[in-house]
PDB file of N, CA and C in Angstrom:
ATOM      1  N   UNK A   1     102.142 102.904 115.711  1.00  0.00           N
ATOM      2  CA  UNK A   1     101.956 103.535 114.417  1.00  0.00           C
ATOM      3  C   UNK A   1     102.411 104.986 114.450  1.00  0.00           C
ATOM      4  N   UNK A   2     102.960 105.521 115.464  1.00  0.00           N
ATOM      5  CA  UNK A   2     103.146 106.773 115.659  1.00  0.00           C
ATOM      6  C   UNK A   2     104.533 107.120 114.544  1.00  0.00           C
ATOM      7  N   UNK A   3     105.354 105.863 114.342  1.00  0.00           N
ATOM      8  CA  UNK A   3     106.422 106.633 113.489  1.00  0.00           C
ATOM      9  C   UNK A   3     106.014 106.967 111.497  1.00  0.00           C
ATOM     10  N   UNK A   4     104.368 106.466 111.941  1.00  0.00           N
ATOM     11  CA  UNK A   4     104.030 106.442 110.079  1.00  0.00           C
ATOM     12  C   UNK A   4     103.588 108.024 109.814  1.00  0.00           C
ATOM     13  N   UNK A   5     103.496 108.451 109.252  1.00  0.00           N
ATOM     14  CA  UNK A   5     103.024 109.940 108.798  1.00  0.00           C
ATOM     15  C   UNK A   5     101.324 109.453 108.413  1.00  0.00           C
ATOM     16  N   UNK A   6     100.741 110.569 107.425  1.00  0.00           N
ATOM     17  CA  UNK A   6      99.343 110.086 107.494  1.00  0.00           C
ATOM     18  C   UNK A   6      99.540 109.492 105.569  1.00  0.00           C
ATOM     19  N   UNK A   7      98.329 108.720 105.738  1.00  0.00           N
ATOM     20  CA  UNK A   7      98.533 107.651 104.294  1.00  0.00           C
ATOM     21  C   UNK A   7      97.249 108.355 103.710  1.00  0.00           C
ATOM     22  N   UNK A   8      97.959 108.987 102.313  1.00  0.00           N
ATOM     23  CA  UNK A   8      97.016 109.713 101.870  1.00  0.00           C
ATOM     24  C   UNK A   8      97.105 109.628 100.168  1.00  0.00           C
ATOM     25  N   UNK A   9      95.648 109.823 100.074  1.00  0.00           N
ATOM     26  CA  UNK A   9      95.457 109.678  98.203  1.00  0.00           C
ATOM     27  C   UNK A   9      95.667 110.989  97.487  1.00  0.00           C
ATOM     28  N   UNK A  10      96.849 110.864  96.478  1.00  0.00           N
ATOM     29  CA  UNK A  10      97.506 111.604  95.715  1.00  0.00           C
ATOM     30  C   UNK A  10      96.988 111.211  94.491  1.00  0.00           C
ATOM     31  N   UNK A  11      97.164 112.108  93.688  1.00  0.00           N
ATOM     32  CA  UNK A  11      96.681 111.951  92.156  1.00  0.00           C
ATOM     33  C   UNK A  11      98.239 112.459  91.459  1.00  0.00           C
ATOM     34  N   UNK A  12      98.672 110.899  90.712  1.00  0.00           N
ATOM     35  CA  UNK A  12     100.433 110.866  90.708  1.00  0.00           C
ATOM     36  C   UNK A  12     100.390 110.051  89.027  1.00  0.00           C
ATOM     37  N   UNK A  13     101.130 110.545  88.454  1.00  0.00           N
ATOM     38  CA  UNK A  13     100.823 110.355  86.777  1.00  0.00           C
ATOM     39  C   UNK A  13      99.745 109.645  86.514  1.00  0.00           C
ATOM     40  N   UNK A  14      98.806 110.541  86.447  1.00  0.00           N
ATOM     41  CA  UNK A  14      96.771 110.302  85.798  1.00  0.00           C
ATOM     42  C   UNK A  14      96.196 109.705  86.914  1.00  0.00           C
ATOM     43  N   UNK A  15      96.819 108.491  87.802  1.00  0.00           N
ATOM     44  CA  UNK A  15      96.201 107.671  88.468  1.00  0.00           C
ATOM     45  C   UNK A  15      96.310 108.125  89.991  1.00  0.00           C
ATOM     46  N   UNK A  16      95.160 108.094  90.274  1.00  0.00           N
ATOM     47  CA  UNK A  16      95.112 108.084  92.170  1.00  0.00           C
ATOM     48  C   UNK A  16      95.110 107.411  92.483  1.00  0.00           C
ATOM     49  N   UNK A  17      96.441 107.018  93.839  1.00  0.00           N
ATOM     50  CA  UNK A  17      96.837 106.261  94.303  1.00  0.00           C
ATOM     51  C   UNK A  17      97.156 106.923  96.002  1.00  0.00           C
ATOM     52  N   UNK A  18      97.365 105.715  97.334  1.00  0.00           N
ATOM     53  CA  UNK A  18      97.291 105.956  98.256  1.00  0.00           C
ATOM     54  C   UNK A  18      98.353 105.520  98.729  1.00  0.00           C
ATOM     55  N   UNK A  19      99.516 106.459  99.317  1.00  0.00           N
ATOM     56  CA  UNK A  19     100.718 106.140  99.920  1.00  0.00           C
ATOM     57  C   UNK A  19     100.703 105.981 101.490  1.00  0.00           C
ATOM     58  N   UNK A  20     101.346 104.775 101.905  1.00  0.00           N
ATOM     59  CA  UNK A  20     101.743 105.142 103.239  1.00  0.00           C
ATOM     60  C   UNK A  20     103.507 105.642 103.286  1.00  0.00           C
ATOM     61  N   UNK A  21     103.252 107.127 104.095  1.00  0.00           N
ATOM     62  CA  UNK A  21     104.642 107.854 104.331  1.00  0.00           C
ATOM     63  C   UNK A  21     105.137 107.366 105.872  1.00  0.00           C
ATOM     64  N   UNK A  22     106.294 107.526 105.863  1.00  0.00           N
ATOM     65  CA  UNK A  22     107.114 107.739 107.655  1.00  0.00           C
ATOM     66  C   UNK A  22     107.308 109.086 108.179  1.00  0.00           C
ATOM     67  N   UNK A  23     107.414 108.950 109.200  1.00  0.00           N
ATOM     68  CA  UNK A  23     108.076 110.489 109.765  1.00  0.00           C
ATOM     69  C   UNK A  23     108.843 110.819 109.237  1.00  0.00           C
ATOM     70  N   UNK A  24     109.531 110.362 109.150  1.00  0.00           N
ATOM     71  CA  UNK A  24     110.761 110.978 108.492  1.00  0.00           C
ATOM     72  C   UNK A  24     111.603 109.814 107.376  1.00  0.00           C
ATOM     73  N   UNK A  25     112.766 110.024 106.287  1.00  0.00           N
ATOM     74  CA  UNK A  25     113.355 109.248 105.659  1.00  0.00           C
ATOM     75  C   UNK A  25     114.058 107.961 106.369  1.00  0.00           C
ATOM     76  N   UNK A  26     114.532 108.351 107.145  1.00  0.00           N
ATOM     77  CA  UNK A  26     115.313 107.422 108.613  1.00  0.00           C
ATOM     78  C   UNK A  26     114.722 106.036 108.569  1.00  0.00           C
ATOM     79  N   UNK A  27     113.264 105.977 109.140  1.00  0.00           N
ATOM     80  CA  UNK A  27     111.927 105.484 109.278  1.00  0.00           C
ATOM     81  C   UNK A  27     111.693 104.651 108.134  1.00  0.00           C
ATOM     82  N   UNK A  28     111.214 105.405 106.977  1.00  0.00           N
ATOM     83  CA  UNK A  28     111.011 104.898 105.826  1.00  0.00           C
ATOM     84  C   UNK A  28     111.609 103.772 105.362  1.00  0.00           C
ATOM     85  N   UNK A  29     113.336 103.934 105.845  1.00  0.00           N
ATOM     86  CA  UNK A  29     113.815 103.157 104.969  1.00  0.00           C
ATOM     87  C   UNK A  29     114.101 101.667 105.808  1.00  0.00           C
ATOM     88  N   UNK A  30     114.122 102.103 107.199  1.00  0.00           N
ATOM     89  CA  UNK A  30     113.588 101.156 107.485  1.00  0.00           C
ATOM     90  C   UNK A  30     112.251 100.226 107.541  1.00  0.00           C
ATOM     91  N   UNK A  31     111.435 100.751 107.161  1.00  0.00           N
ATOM     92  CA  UNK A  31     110.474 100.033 106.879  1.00  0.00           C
ATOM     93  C   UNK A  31     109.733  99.404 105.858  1.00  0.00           C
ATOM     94  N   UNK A  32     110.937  99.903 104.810  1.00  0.00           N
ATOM     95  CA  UNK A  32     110.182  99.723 103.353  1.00  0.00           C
ATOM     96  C   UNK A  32     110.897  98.193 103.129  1.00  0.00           C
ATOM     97  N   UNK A  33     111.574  97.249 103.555  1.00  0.00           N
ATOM     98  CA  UNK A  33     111.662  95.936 103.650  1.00  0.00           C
ATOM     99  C   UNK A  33     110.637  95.154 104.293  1.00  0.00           C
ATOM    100  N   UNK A  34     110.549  95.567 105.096  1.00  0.00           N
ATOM    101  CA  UNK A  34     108.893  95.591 105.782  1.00  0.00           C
ATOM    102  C   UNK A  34     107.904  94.895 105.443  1.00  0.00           C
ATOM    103  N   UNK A  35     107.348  96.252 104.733  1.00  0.00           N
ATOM    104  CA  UNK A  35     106.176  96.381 103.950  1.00  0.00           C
ATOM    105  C   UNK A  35     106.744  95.751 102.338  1.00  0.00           C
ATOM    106  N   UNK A  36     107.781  95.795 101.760  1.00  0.00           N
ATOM    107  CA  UNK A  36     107.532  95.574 100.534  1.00  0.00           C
ATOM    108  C   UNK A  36     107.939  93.955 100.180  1.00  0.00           C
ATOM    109  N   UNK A  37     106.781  92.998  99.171  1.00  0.00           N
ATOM    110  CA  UNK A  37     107.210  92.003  99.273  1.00  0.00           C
ATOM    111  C   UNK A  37     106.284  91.282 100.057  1.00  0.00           C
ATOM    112  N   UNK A  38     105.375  91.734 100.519  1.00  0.00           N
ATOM    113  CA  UNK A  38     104.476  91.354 101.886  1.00  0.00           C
ATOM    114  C   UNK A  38     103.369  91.025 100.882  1.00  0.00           C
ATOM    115  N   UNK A  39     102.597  90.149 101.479  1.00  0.00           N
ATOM    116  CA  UNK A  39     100.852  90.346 100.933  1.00  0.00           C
ATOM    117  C   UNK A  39      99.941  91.181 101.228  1.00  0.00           C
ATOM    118  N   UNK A  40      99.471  91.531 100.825  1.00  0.00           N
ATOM    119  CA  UNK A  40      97.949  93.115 101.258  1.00  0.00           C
ATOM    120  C   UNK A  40      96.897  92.419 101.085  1.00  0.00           C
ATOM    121  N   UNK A  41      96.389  91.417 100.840  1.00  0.00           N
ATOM    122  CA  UNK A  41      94.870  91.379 101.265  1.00  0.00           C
ATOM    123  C   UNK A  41      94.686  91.634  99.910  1.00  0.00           C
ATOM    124  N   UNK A  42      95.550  90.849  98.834  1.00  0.00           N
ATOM    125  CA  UNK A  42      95.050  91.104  97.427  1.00  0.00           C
ATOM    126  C   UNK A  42      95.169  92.178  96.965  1.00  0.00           C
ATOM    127  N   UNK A  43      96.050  93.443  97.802  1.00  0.00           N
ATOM    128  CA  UNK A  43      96.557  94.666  96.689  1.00  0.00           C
ATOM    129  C   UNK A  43      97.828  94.737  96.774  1.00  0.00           C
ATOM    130  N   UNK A  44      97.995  95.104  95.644  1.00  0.00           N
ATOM    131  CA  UNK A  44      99.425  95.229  94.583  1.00  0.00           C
ATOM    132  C   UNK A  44      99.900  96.744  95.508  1.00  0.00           C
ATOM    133  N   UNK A  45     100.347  96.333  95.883  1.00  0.00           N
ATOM    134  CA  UNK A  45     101.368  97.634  96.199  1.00  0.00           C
ATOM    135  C   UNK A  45     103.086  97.397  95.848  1.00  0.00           C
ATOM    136  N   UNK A  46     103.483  98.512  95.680  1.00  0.00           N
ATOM    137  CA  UNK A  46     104.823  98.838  95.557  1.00  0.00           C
ATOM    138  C   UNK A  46     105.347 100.135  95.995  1.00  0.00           C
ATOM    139  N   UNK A  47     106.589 100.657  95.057  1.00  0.00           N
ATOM    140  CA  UNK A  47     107.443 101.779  95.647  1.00  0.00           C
ATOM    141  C   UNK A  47     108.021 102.295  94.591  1.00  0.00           C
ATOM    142  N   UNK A  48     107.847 103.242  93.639  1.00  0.00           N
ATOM    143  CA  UNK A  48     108.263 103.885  92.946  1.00  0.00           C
ATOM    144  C   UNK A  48     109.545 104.412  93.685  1.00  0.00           C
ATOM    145  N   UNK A  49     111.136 104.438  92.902  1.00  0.00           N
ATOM    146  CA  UNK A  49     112.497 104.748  94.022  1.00  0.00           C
ATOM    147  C   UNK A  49     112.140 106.171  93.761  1.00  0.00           C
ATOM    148  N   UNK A  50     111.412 106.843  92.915  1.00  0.00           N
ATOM    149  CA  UNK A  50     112.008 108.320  92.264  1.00  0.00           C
ATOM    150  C   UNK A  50     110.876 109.187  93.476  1.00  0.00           C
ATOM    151  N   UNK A  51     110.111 108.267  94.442  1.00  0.00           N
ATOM    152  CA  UNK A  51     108.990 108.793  95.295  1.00  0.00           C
ATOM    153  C   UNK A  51     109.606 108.615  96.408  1.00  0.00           C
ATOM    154  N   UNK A  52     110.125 109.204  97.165  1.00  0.00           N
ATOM    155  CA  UNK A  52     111.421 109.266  98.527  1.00  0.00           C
ATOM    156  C   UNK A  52     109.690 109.898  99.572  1.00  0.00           C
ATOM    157  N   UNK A  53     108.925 109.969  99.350  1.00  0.00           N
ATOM    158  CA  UNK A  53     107.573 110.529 100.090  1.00  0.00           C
ATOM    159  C   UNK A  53     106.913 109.523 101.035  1.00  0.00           C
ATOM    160  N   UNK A  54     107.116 108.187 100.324  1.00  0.00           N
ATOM    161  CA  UNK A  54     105.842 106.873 100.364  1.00  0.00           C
ATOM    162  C   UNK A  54     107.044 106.080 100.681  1.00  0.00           C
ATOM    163  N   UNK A  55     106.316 105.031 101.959  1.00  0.00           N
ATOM    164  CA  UNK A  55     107.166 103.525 101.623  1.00  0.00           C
ATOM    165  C   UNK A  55     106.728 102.227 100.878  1.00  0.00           C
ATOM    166  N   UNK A  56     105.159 102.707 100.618  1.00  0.00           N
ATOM    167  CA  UNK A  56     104.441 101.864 100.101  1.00  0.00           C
ATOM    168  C   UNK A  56     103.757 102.782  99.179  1.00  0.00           C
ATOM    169  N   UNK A  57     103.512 102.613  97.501  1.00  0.00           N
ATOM    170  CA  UNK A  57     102.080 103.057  97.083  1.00  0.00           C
ATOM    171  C   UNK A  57     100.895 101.872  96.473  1.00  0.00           C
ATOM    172  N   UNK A  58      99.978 102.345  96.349  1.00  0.00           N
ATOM    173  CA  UNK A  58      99.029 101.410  95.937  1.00  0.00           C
ATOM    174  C   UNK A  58      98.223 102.432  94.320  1.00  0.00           C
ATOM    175  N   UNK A  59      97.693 101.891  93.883  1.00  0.00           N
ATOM    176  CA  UNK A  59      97.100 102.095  93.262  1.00  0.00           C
ATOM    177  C   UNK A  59      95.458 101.732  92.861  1.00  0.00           C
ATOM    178  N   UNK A  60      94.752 103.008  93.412  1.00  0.00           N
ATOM    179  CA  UNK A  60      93.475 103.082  93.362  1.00  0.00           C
ATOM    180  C   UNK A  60      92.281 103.258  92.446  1.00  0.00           C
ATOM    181  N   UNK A  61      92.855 103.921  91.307  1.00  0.00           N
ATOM    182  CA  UNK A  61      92.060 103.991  90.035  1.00  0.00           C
ATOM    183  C   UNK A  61      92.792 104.322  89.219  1.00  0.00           C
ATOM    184  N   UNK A  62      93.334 104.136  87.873  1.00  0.00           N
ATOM    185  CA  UNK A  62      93.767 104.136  86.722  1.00  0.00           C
ATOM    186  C   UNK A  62      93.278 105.590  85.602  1.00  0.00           C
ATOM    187  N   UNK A  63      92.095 104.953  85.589  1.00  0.00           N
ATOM    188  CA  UNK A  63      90.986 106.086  85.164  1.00  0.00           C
ATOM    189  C   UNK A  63      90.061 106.641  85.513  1.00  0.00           C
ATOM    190  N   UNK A  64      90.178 107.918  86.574  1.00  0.00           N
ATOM    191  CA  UNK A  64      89.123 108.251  87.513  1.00  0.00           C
ATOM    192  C   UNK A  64      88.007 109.063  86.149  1.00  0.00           C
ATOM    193  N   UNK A  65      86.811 108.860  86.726  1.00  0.00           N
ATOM    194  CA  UNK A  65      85.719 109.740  86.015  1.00  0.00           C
ATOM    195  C   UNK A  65      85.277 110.884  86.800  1.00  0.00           C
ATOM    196  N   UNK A  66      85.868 112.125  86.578  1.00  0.00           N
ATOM    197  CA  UNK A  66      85.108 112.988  87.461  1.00  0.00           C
ATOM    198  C   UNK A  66      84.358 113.839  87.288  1.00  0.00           C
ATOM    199  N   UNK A  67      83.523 113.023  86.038  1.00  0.00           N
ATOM    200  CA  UNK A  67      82.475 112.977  86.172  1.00  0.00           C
ATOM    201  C   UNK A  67      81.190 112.849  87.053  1.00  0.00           C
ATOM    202  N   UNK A  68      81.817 111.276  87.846  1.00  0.00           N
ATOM    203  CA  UNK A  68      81.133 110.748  88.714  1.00  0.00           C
ATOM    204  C   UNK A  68      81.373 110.404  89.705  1.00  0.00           C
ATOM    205  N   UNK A  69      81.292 111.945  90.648  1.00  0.00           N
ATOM    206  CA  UNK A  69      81.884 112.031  91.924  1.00  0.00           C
ATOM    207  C   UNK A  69      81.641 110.866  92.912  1.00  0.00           C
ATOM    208  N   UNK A  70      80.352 110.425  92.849  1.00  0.00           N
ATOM    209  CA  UNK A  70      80.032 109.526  93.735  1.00  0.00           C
ATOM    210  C   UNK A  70      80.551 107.945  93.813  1.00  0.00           C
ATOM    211  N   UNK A  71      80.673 107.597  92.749  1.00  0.00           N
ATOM    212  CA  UNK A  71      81.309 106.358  92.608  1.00  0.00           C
ATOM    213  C   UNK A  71      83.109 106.952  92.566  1.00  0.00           C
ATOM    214  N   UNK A  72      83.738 107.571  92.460  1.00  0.00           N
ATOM    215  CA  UNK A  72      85.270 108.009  92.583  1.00  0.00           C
ATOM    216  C   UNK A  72      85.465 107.810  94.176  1.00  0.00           C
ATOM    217  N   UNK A  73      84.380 108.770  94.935  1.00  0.00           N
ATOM    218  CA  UNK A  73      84.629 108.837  96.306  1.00  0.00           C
ATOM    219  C   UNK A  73      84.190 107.197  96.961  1.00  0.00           C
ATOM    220  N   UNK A  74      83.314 106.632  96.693  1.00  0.00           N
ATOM    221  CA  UNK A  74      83.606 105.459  96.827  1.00  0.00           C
ATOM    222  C   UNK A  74      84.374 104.466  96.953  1.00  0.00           C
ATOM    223  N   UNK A  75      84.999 103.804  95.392  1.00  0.00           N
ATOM    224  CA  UNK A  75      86.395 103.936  95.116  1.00  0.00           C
ATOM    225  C   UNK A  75      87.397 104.261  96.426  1.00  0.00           C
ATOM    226  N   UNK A  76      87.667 105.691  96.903  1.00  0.00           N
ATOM    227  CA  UNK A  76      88.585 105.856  97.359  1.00  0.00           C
ATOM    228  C   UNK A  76      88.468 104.986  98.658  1.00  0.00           C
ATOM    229  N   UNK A  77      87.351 105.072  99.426  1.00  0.00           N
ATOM    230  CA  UNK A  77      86.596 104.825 100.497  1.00  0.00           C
ATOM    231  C   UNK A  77      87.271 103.564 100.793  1.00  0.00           C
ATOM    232  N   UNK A  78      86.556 102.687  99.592  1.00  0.00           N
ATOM    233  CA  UNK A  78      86.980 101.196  99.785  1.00  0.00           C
ATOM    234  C   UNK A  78      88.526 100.663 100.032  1.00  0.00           C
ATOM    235  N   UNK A  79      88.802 101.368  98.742  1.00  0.00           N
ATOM    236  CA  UNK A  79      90.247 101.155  98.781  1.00  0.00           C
ATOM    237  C   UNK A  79      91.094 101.832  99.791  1.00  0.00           C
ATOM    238  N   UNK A  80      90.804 103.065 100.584  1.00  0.00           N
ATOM    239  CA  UNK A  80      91.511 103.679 101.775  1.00  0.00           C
ATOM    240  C   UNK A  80      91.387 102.329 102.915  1.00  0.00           C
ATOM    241  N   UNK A  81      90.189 102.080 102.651  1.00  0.00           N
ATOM    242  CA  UNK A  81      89.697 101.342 104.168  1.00  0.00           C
ATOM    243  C   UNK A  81      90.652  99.844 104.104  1.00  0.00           C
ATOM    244  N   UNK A  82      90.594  99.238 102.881  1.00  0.00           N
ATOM    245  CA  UNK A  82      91.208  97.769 102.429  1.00  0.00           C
ATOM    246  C   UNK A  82      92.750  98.515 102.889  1.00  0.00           C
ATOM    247  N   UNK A  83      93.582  99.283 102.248  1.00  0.00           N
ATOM    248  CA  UNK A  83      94.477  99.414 102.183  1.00  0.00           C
ATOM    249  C   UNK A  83      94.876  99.759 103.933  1.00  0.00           C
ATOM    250  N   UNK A  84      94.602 100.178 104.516  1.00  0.00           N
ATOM    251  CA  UNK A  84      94.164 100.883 106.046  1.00  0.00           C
ATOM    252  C   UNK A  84      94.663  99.459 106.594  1.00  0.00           C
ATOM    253  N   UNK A  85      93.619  98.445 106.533  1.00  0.00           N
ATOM    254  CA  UNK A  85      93.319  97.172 107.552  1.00  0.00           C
ATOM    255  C   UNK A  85      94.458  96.498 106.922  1.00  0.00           C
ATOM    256  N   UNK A  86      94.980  96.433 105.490  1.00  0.00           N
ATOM    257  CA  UNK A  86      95.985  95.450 105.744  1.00  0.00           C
ATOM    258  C   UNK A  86      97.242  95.846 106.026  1.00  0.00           C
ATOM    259  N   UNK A  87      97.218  97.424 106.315  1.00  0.00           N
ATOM    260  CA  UNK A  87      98.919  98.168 106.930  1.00  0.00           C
ATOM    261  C   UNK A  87      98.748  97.634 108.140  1.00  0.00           C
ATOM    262  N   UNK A  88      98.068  98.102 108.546  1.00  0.00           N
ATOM    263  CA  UNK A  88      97.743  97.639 109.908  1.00  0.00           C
ATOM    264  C   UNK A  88      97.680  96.212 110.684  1.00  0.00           C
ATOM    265  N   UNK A  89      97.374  95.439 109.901  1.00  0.00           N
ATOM    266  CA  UNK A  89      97.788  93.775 110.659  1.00  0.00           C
ATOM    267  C   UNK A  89      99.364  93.449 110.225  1.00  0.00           C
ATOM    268  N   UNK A  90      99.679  94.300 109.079  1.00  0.00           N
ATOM    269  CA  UNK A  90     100.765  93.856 108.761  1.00  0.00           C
ATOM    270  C   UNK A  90     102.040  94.032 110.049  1.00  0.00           C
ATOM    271  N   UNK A  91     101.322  95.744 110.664  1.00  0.00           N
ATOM    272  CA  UNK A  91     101.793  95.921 111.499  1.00  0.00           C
ATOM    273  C   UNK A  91     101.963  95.672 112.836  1.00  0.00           C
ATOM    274  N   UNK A  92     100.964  94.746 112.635  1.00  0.00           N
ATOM    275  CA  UNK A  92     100.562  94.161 114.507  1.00  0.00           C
ATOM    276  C   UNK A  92     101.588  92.928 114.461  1.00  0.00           C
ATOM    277  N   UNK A  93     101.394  92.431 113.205  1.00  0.00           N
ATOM    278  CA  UNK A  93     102.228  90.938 112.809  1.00  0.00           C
ATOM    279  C   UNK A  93     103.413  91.124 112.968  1.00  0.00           C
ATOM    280  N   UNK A  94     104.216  91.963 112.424  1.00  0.00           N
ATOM    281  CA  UNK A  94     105.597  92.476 112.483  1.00  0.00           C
ATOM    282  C   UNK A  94     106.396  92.794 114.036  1.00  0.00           C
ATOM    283  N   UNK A  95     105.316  93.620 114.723  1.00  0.00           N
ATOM    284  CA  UNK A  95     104.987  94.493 115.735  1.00  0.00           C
ATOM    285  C   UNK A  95     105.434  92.800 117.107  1.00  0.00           C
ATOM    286  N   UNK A  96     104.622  91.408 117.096  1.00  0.00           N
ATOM    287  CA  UNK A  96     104.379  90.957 117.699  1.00  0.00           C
ATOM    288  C   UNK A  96     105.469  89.925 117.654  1.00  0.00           C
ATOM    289  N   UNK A  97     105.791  90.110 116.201  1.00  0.00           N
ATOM    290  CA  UNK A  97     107.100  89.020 115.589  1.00  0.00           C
ATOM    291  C   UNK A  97     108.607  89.469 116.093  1.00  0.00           C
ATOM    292  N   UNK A  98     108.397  91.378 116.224  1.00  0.00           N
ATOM    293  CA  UNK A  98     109.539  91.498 116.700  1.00  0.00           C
ATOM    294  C   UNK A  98     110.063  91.624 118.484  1.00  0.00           C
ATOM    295  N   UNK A  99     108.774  91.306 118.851  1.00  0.00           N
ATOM    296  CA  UNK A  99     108.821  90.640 120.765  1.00  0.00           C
ATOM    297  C   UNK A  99     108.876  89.363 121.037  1.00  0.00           C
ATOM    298  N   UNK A 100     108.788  88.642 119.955  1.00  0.00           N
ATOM    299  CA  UNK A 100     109.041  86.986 120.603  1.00  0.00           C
ATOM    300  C   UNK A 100     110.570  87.256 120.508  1.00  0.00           C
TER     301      UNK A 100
END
């Protein structure tokens, strides 16, 4: 996992959402065949082209209330953690597929 950058929640037209980035563009673009097209464990992710940042984004809340810090940070929690575990097998899968 060392060539991913860190996957972090941005607040990107109204909605916060959680990108995984690469080190660098190089990286990215190799990996965004990858990841895109794949299943997540039931989240919708994609790739906005005009976002050269992310190889993947997701989308975490639509309409945050911040109002109500506690359920937002929640929210993120869950969805960091879901989104987290399924980069991650995706990557072991890939990872194990490309040594046979």
């Amino acid at each position: 996992m060392e060539q991913y950058g860190l996957t972090r929640i941005e607040i990107h037209k109204g909605c916060f959402e959680i990108w995984l980035s690469a080190r660098n563009r190089e990286i990215s673009k190799q990996y965004h065949e990858v990841f895109c097209g794949n299943s997540f464990d039931g989240l919708t992710v994609f790739h906005d082209k005009k976002n050269q940042d992310a190889i993947i984004e997701c989308i975490l809340i639509t309409a945050p209330d911040f109002e109500n810090q506690n359920v937002l940070i929640e929210i993120f929690e869950q969805g960091a953690k879901k989104f987290l575990t399924a980069v991650s097998t995706l990557i072991t899968i890939q990872s194990n597929y490309n040594t046979i």
